[in-house]
PDB file of N, CA and C in Angstrom:
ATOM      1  N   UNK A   1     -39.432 193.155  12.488  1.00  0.00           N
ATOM      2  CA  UNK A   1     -38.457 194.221  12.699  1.00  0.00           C
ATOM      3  C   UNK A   1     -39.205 195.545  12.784  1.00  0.00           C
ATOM      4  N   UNK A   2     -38.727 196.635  13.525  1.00  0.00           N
ATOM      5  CA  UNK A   2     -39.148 197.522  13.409  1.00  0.00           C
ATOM      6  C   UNK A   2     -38.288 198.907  13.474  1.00  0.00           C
ATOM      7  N   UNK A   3     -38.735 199.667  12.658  1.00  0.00           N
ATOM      8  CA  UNK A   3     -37.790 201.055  12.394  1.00  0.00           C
ATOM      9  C   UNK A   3     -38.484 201.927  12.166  1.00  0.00           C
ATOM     10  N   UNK A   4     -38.441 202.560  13.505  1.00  0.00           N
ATOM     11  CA  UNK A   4     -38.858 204.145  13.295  1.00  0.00           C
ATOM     12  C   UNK A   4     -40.317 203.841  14.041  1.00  0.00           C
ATOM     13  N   UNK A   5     -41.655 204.033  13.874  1.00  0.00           N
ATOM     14  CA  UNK A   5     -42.557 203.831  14.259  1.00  0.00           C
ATOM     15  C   UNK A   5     -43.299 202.716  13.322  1.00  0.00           C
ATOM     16  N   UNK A   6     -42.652 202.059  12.652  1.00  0.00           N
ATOM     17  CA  UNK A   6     -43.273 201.012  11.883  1.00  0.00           C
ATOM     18  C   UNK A   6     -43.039 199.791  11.790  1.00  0.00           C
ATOM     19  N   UNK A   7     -43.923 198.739  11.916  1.00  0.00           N
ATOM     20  CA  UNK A   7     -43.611 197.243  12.154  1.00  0.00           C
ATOM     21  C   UNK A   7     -43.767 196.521  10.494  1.00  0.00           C
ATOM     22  N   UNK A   8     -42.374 195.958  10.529  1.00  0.00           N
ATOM     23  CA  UNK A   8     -42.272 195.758   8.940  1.00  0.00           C
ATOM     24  C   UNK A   8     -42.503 193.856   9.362  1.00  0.00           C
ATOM     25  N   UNK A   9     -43.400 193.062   8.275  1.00  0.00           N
ATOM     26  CA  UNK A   9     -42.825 191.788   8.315  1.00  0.00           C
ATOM     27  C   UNK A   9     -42.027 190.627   8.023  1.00  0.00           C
ATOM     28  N   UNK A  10     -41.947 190.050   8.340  1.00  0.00           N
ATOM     29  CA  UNK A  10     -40.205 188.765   7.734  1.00  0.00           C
ATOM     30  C   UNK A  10     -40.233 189.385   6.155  1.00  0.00           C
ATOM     31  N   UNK A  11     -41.666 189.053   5.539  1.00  0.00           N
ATOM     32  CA  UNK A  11     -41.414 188.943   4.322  1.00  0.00           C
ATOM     33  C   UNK A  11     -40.908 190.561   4.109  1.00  0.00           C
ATOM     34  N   UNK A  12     -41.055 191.109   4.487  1.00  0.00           N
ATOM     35  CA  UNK A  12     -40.739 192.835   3.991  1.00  0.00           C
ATOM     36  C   UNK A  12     -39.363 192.729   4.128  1.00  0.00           C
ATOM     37  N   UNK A  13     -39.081 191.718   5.858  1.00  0.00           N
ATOM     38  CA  UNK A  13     -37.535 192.263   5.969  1.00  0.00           C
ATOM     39  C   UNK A  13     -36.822 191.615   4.400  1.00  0.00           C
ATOM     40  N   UNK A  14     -37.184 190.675   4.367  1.00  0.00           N
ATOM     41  CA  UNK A  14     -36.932 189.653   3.351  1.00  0.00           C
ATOM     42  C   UNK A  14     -36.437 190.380   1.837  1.00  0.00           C
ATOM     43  N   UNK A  15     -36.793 191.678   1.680  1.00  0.00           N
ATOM     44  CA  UNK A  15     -36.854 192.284   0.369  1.00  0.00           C
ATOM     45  C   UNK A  15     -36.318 193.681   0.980  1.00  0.00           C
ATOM     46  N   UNK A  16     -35.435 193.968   0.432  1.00  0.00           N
ATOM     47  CA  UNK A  16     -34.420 195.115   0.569  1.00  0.00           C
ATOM     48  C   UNK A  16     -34.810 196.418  -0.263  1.00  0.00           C
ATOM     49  N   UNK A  17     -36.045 195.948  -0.838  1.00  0.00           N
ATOM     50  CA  UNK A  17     -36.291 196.531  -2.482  1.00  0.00           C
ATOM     51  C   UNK A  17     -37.338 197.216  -1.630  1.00  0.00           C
ATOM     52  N   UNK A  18     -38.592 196.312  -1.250  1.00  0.00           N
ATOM     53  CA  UNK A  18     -39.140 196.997  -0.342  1.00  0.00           C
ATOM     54  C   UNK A  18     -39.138 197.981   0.467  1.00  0.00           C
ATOM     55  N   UNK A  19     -37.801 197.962   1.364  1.00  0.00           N
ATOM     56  CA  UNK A  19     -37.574 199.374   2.003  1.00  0.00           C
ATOM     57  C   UNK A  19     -37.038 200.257   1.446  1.00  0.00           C
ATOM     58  N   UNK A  20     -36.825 200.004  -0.057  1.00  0.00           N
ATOM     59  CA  UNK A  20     -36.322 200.920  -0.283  1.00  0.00           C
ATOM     60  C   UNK A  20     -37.705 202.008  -1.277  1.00  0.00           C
ATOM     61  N   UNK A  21     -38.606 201.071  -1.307  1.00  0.00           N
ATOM     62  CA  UNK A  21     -39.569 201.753  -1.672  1.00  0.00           C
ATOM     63  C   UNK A  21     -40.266 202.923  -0.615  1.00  0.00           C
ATOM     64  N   UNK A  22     -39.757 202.720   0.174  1.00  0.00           N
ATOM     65  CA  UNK A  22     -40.459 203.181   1.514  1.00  0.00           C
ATOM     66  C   UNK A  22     -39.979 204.046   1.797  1.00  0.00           C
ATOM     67  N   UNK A  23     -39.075 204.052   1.727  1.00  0.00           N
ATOM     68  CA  UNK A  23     -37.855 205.391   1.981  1.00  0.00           C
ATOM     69  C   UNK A  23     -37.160 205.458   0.742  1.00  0.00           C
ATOM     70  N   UNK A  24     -37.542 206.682  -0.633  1.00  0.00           N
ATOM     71  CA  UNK A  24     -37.039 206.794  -1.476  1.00  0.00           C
ATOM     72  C   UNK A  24     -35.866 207.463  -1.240  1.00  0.00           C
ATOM     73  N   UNK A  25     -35.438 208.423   0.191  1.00  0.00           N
ATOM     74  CA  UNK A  25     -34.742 209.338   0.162  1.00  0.00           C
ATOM     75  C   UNK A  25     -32.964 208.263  -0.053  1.00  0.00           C
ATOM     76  N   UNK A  26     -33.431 207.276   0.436  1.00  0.00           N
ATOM     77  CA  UNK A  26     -32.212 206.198   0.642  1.00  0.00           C
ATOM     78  C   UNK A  26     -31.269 206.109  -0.938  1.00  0.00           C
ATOM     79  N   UNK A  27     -32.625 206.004  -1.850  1.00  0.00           N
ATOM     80  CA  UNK A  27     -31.810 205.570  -3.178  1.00  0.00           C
ATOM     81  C   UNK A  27     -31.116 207.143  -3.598  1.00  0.00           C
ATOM     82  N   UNK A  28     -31.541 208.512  -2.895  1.00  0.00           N
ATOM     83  CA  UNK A  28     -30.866 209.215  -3.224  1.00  0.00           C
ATOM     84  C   UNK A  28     -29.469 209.764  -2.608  1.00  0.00           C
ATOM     85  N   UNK A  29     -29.271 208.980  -1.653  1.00  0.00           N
ATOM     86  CA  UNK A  29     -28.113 208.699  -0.681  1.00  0.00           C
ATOM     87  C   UNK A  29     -26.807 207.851  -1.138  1.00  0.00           C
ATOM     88  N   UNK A  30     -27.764 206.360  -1.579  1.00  0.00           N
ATOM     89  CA  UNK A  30     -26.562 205.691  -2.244  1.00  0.00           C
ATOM     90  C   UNK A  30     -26.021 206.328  -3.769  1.00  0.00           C
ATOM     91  N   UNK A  31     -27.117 207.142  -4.513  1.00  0.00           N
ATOM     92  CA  UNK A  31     -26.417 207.565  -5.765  1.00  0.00           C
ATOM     93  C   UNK A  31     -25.570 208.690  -5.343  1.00  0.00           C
ATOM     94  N   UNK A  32     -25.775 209.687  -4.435  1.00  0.00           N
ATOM     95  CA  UNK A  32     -25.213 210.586  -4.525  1.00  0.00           C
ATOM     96  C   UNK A  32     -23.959 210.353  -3.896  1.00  0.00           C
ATOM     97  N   UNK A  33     -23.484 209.151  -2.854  1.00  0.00           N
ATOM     98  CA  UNK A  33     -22.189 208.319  -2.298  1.00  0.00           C
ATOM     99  C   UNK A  33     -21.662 208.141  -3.684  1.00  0.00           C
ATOM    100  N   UNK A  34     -22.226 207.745  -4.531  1.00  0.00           N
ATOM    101  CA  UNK A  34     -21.384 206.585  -5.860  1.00  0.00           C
ATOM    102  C   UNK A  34     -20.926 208.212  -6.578  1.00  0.00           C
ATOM    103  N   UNK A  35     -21.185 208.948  -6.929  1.00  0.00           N
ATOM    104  CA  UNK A  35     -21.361 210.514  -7.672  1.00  0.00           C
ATOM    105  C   UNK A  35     -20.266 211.127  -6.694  1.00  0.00           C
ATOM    106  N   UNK A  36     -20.772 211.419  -5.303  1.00  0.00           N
ATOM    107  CA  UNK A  36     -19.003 211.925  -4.883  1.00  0.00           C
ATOM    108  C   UNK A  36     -17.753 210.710  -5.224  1.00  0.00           C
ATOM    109  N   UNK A  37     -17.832 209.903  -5.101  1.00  0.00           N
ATOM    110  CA  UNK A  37     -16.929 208.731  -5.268  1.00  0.00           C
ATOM    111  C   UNK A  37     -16.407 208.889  -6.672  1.00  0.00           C
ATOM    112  N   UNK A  38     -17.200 208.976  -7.795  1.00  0.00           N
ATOM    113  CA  UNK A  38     -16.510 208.494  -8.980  1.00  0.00           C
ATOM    114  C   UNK A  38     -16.008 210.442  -9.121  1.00  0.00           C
ATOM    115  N   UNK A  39     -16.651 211.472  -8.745  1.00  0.00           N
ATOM    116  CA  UNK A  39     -15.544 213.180  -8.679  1.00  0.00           C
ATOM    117  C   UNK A  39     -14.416 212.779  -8.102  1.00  0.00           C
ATOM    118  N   UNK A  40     -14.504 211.919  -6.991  1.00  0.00           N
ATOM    119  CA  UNK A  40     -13.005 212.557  -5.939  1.00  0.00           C
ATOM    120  C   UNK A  40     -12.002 211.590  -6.617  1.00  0.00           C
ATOM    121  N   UNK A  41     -12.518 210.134  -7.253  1.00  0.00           N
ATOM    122  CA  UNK A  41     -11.639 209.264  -8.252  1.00  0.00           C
ATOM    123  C   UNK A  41     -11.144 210.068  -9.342  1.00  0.00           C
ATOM    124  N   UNK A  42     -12.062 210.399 -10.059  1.00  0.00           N
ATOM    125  CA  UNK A  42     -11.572 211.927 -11.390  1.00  0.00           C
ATOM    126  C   UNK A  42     -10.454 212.547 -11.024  1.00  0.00           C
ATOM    127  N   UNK A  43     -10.926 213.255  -9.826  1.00  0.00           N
ATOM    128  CA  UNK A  43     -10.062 213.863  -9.209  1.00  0.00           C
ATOM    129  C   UNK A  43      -8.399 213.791  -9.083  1.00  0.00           C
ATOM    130  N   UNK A  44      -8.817 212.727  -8.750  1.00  0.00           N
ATOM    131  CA  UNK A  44      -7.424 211.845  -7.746  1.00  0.00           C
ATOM    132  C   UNK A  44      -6.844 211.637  -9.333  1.00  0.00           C
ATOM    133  N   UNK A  45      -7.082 211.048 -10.109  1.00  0.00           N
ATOM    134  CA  UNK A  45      -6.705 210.740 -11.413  1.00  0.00           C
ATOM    135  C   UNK A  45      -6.035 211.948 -12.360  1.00  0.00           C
ATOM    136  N   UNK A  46      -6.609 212.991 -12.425  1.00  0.00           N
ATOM    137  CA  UNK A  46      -6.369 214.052 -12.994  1.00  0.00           C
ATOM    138  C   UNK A  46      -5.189 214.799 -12.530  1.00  0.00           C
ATOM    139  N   UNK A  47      -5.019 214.914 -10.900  1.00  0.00           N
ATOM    140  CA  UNK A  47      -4.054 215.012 -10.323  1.00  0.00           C
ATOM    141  C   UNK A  47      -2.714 214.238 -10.590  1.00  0.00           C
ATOM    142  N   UNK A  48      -3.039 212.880  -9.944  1.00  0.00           N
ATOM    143  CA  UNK A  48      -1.832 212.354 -10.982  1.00  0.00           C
ATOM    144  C   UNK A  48      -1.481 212.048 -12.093  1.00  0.00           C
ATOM    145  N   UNK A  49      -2.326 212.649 -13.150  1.00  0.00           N
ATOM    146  CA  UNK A  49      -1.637 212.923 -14.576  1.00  0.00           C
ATOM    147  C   UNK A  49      -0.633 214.528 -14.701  1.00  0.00           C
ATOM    148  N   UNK A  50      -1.400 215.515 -13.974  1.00  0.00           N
ATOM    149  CA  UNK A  50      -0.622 216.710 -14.080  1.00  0.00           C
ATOM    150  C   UNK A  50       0.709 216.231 -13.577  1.00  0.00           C
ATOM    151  N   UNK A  51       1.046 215.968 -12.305  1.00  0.00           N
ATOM    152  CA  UNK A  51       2.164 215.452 -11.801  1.00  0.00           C
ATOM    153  C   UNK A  51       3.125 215.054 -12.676  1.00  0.00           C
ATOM    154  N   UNK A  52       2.259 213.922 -13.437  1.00  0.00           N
ATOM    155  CA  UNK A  52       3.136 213.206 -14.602  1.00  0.00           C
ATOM    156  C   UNK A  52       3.740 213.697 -15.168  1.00  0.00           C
ATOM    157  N   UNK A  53       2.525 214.995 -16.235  1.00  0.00           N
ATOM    158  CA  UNK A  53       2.850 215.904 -17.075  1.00  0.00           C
ATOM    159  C   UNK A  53       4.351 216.587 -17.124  1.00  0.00           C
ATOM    160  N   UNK A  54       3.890 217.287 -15.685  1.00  0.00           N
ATOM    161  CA  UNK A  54       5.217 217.715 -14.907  1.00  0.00           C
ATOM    162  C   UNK A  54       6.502 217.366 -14.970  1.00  0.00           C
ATOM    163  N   UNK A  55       6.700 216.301 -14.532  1.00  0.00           N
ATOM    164  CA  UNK A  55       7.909 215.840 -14.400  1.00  0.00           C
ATOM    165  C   UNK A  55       8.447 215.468 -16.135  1.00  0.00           C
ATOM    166  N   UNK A  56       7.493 214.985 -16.686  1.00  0.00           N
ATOM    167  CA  UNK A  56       8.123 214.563 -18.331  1.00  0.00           C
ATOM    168  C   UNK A  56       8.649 216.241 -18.796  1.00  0.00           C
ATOM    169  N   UNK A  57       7.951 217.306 -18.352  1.00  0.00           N
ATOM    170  CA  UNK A  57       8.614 218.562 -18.985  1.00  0.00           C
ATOM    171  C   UNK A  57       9.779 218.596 -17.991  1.00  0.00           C
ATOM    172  N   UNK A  58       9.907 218.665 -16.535  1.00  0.00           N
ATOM    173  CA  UNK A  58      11.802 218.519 -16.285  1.00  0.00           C
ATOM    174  C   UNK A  58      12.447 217.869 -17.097  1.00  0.00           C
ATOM    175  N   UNK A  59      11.976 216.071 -17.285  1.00  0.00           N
ATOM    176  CA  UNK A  59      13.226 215.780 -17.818  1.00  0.00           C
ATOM    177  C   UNK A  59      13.466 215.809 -19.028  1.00  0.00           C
ATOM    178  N   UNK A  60      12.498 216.646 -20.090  1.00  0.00           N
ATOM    179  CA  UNK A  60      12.856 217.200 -21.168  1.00  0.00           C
ATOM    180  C   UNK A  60      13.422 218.210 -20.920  1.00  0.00           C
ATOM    181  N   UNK A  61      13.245 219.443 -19.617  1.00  0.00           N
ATOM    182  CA  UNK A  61      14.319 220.733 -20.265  1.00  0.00           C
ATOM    183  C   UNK A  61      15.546 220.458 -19.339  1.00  0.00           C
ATOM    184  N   UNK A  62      15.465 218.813 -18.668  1.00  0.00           N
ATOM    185  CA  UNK A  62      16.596 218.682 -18.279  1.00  0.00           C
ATOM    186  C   UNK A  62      17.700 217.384 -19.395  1.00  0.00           C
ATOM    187  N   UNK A  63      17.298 217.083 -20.320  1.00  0.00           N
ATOM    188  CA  UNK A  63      17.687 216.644 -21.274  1.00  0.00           C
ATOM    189  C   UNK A  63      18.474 217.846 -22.555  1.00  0.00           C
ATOM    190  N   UNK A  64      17.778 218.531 -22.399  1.00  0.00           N
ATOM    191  CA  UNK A  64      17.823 219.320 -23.120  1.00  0.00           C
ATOM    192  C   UNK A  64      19.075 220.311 -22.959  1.00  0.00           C
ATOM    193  N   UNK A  65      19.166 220.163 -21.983  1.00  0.00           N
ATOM    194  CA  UNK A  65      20.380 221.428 -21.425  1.00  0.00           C
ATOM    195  C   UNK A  65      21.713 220.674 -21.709  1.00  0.00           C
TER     196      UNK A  65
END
């Protein structure tokens, strides 16, 4: 196989670990994918708790009345 200007062999293709030695910038690609992923999950989560929040205070000051 080859990528980029370099001829890698079976056994290299063979090991995933390998290229990733090769190109460290990669492992900082997939962490920083997993790192926006688990903010915008937070996110998303936090959001629908305020929501929640929300509505339990209507139907308390609508209980209430």
């Amino acid at each position: 196989m080859k990528i980029g200007n370099t001829n890698y062999t079976q056994a290299e293709d063979d090991c995933f670990g390998y290229y990733l030695k090769k190109h460290p910038l990669l492992w900082f690609n997939i962490i920083a994918i997993i790192v926006c992923a688990c903010l915008y999950g937070s996110q998303e989560i936090e959001k629908a708790h305020a929501k929640t929040v929300e509505q339990d205070a209507i139907v308390e000051v609508t209980q209430s009345e």
